[in-house]
PDB file of N, CA and C in Angstrom:
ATOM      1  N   UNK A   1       7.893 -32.979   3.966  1.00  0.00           N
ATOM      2  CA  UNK A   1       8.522 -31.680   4.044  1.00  0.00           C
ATOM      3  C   UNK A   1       7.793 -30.869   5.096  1.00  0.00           C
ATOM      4  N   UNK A   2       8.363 -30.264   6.252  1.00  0.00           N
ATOM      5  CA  UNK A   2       7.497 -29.721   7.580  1.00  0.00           C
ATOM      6  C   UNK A   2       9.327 -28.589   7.491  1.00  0.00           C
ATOM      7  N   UNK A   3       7.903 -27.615   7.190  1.00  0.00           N
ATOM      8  CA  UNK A   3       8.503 -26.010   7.208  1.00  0.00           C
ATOM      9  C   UNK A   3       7.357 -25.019   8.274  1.00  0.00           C
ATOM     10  N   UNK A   4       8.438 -25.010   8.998  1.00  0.00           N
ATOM     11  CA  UNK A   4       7.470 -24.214  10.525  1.00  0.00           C
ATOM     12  C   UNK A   4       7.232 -22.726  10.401  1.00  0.00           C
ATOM     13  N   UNK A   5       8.095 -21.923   9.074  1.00  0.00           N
ATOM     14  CA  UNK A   5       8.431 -21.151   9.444  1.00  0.00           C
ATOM     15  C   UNK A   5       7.625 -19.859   8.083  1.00  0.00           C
ATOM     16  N   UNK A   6       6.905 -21.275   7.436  1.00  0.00           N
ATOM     17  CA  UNK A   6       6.088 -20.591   6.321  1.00  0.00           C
ATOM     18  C   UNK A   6       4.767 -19.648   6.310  1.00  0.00           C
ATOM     19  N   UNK A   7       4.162 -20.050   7.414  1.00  0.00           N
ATOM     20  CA  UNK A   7       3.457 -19.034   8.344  1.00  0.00           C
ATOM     21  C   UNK A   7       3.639 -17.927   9.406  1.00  0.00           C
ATOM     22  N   UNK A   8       4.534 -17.877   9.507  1.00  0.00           N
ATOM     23  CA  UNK A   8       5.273 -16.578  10.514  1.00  0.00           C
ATOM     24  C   UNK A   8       5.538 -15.038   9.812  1.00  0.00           C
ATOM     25  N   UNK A   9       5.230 -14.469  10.306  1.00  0.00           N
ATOM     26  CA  UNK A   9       5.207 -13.064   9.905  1.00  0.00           C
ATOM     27  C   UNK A   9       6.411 -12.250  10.263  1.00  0.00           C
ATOM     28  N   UNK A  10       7.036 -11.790   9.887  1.00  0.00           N
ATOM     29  CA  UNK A  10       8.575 -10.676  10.370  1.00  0.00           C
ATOM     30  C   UNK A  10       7.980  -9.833  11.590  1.00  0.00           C
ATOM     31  N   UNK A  11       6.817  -9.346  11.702  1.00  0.00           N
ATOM     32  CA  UNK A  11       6.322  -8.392  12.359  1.00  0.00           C
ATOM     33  C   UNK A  11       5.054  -9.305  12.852  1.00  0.00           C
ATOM     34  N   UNK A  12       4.895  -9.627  14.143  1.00  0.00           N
ATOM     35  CA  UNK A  12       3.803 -10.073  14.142  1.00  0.00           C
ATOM     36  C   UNK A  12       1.987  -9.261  14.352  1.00  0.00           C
ATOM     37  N   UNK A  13       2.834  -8.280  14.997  1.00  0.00           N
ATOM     38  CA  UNK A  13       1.638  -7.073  15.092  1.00  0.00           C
ATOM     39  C   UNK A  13       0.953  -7.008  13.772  1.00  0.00           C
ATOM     40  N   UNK A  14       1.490  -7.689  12.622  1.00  0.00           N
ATOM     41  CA  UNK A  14       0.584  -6.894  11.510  1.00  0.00           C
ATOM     42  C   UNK A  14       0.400  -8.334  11.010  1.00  0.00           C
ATOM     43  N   UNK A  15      -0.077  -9.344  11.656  1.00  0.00           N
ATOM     44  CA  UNK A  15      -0.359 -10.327  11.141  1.00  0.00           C
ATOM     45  C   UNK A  15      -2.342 -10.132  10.940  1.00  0.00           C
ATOM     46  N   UNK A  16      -2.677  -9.575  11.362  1.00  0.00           N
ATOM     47  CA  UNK A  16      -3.762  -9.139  11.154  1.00  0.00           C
ATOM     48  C   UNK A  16      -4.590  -8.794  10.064  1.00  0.00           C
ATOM     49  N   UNK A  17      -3.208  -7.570   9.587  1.00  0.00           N
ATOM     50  CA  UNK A  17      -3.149  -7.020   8.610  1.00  0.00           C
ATOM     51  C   UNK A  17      -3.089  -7.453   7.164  1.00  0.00           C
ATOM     52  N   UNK A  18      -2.344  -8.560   7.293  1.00  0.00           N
ATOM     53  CA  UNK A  18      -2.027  -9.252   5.987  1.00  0.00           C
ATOM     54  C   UNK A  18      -2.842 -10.034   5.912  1.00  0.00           C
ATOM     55  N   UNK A  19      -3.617 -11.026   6.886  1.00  0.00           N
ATOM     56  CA  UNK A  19      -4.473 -11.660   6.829  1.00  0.00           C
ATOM     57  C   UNK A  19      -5.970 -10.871   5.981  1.00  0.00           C
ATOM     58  N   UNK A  20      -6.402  -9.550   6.325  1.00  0.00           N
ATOM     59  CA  UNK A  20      -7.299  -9.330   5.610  1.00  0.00           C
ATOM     60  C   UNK A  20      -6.883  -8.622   4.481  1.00  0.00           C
ATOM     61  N   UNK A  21      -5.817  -7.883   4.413  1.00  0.00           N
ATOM     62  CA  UNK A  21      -5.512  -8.336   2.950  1.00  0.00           C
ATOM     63  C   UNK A  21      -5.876  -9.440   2.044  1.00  0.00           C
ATOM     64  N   UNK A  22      -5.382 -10.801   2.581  1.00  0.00           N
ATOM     65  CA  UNK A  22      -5.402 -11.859   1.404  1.00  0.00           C
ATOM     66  C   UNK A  22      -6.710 -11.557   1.444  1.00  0.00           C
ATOM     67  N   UNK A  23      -7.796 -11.575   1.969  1.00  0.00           N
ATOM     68  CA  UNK A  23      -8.528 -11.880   1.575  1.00  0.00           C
ATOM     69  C   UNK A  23      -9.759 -10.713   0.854  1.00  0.00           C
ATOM     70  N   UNK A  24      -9.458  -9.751   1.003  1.00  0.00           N
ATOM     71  CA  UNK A  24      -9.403  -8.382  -0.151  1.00  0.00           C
ATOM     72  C   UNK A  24      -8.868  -8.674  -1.180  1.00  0.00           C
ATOM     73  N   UNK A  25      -7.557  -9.423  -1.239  1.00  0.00           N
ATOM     74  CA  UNK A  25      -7.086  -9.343  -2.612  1.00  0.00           C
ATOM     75  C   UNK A  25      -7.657 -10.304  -3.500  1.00  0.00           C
ATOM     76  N   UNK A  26      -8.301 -11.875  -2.709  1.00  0.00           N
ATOM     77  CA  UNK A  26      -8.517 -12.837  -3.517  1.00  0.00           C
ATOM     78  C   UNK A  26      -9.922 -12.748  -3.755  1.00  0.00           C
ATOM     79  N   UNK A  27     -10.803 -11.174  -2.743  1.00  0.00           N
ATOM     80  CA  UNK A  27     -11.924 -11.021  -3.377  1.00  0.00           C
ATOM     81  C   UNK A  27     -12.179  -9.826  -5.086  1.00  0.00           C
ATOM     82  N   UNK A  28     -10.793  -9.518  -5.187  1.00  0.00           N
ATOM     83  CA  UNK A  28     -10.058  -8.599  -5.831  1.00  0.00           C
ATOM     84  C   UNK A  28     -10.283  -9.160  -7.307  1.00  0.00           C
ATOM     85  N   UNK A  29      -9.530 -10.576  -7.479  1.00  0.00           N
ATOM     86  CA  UNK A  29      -9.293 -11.269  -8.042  1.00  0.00           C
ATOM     87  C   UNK A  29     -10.279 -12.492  -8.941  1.00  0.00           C
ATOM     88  N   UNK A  30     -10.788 -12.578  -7.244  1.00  0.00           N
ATOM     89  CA  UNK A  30     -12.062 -13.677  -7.835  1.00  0.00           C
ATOM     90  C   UNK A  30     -11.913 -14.910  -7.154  1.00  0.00           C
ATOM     91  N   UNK A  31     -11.238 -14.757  -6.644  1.00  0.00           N
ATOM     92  CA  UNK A  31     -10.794 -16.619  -5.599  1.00  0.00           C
ATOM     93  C   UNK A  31     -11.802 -16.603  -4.491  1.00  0.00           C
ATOM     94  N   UNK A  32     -12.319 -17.446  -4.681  1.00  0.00           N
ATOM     95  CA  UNK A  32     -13.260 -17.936  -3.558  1.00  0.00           C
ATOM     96  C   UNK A  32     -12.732 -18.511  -2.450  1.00  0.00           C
ATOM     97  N   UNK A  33     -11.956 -17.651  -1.780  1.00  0.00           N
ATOM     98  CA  UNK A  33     -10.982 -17.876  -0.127  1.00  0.00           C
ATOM     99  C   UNK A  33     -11.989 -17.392   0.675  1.00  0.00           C
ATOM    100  N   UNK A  34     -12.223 -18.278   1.635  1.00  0.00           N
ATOM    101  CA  UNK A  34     -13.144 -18.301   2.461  1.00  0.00           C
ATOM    102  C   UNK A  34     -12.048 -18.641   4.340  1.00  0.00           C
ATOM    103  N   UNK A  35     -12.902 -18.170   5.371  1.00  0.00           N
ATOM    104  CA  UNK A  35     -12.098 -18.288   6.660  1.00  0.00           C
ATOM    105  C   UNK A  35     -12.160 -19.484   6.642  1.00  0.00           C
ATOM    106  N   UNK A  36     -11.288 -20.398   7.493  1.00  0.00           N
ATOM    107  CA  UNK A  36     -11.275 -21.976   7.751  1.00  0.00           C
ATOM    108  C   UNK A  36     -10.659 -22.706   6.635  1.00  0.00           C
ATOM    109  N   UNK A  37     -11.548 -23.501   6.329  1.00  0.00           N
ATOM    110  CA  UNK A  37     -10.401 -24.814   5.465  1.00  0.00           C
ATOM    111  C   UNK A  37     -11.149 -23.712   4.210  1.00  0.00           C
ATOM    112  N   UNK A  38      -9.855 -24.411   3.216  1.00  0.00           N
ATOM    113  CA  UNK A  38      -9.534 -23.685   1.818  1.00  0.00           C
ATOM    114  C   UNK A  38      -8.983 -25.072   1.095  1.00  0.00           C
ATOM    115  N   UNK A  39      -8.890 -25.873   1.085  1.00  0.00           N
ATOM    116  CA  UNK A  39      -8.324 -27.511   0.762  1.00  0.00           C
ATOM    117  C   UNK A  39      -8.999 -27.576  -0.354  1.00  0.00           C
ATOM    118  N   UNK A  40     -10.589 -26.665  -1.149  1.00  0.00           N
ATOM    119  CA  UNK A  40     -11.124 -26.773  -2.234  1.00  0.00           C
ATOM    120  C   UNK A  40     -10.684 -26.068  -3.598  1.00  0.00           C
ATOM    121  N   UNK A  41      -9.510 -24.747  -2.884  1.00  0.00           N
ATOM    122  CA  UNK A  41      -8.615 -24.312  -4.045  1.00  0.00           C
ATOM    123  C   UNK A  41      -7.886 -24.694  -4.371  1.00  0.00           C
ATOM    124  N   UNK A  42      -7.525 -24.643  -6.097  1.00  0.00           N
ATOM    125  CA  UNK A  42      -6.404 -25.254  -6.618  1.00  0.00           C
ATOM    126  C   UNK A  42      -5.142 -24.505  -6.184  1.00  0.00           C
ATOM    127  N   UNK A  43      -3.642 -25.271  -6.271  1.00  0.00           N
ATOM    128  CA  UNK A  43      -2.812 -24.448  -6.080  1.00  0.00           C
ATOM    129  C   UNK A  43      -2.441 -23.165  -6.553  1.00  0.00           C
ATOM    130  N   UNK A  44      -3.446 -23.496  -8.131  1.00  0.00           N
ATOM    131  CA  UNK A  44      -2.649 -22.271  -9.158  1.00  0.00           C
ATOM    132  C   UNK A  44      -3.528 -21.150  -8.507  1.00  0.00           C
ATOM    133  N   UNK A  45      -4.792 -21.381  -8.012  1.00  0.00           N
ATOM    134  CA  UNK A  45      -5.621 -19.915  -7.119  1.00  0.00           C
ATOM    135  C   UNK A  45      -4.918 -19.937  -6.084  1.00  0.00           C
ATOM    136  N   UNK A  46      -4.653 -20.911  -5.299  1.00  0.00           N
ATOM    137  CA  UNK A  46      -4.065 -20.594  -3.921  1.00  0.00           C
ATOM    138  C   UNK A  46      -2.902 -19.641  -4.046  1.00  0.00           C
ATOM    139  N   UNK A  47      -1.680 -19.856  -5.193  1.00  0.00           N
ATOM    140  CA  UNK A  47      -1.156 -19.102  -5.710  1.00  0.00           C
ATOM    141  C   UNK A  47      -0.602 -18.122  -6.118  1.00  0.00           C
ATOM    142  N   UNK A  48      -1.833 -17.616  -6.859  1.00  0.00           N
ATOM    143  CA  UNK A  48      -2.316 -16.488  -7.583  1.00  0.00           C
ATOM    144  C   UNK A  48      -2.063 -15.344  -6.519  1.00  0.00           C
ATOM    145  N   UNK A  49      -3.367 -16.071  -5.395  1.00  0.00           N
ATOM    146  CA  UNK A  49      -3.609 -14.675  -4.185  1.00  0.00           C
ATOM    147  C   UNK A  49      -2.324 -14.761  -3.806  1.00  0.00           C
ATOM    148  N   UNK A  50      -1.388 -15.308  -3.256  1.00  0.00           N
ATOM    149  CA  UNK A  50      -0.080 -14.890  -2.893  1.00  0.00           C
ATOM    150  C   UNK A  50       0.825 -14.054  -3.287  1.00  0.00           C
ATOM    151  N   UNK A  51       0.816 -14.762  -4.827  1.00  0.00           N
ATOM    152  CA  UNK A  51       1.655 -13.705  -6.134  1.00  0.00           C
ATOM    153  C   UNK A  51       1.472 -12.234  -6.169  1.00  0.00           C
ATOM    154  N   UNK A  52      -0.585 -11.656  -6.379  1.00  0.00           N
ATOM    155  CA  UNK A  52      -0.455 -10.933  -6.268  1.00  0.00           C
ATOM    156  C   UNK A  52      -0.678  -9.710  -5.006  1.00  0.00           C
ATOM    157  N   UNK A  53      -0.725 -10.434  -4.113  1.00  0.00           N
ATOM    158  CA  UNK A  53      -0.534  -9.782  -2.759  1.00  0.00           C
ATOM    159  C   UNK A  53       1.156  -9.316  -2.886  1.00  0.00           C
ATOM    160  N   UNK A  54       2.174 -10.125  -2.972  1.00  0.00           N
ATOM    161  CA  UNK A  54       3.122  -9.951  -3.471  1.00  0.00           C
ATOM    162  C   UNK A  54       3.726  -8.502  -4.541  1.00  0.00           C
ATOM    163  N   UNK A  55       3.124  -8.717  -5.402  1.00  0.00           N
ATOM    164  CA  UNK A  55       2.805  -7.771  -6.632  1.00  0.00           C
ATOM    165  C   UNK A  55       1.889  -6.191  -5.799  1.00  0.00           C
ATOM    166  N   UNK A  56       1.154  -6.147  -5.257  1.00  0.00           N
ATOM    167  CA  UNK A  56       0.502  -4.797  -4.770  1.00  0.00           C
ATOM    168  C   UNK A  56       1.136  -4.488  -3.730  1.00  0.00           C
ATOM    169  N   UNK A  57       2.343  -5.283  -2.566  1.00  0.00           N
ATOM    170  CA  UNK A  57       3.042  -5.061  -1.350  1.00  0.00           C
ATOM    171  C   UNK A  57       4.074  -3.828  -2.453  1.00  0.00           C
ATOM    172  N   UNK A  58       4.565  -4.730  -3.255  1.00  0.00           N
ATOM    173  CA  UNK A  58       6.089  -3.893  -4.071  1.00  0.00           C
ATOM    174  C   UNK A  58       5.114  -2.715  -4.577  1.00  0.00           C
ATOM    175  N   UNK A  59       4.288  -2.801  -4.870  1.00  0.00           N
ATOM    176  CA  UNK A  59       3.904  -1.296  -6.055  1.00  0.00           C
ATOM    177  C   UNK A  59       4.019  -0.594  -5.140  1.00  0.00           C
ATOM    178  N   UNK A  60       3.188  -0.528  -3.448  1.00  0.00           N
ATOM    179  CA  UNK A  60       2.735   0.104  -2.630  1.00  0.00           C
ATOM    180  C   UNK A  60       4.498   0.712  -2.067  1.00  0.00           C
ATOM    181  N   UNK A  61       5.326  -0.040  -1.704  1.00  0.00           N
ATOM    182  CA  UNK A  61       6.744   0.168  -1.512  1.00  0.00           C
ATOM    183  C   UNK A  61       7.316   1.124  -2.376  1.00  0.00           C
ATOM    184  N   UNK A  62       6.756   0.664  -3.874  1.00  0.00           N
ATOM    185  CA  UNK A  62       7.595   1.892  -4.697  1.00  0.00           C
ATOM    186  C   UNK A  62       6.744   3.265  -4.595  1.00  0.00           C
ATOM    187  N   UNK A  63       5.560   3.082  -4.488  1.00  0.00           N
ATOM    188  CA  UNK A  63       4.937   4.688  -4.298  1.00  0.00           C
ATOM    189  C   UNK A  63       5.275   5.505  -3.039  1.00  0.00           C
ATOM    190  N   UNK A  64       5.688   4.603  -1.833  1.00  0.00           N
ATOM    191  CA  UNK A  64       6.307   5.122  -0.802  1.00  0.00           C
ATOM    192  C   UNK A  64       7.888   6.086  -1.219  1.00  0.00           C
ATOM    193  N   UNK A  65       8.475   4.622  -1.655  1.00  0.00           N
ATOM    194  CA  UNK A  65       9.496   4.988  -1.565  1.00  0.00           C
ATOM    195  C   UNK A  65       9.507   6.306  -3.015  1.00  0.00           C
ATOM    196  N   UNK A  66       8.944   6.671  -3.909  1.00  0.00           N
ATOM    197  CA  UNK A  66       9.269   7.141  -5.339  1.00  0.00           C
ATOM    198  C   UNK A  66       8.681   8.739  -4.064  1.00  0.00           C
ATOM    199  N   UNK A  67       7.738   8.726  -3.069  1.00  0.00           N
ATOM    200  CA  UNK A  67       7.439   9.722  -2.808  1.00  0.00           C
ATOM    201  C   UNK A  67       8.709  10.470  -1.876  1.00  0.00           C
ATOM    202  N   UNK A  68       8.761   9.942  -1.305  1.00  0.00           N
ATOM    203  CA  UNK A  68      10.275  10.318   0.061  1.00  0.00           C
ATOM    204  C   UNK A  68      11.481  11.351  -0.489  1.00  0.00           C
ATOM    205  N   UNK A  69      11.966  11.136  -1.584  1.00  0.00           N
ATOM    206  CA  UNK A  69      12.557  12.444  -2.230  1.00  0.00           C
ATOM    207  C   UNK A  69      14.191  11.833  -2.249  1.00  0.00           C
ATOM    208  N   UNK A  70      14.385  12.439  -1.468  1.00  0.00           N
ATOM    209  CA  UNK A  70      15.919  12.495  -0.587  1.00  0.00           C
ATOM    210  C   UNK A  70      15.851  11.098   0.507  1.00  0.00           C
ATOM    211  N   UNK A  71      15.973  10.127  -0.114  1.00  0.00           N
ATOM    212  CA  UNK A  71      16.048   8.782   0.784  1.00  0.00           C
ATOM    213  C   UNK A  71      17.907   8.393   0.895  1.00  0.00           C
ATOM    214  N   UNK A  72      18.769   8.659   0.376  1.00  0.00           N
ATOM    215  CA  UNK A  72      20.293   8.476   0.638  1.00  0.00           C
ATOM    216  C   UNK A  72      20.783   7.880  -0.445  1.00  0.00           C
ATOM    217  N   UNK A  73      20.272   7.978  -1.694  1.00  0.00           N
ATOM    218  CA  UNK A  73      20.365   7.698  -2.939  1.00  0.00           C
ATOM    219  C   UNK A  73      19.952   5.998  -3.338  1.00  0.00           C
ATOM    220  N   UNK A  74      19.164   5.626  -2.809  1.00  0.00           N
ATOM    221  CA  UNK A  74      18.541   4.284  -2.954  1.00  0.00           C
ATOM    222  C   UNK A  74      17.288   4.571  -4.414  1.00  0.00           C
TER     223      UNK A  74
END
């Protein structure tokens, strides 16, 4: 299975960004993600940090968005 497209970012300018994220979040967490090879985490940590990077992107979205007021009834 060769998926090219699982590493690509929508925005690449903020690939940066997300990158030290994960690794804020999986020091957050407790995952021992380290720069370079990572081949020593299990999937369910490898995971985890995804899930909840995932999980703090949406909260952060809804505090945006819950602040904005008058967004066009969304």
């Amino acid at each position: 299975m060769n998926n090219t497209t699982s590493n690509k970012t929508s925005v690449p300018e903020a690939r940066a960004a997300l990158n030290q994220f994960k690794y804020e979040v999986a020091n957050e967490i407790g995952v021992p993600l380290k720069q370079g090879y990572n081949g020593d985490l299990t999937s369910a940590q490898a995971g985890y940090v995804g899930g909840y990077m995932v999980k703090k992107m949406i909260e952060a979205q809804e505090r945006q968005m819950a602040g904005q007021g008058g967004n066009g009834g969304y």
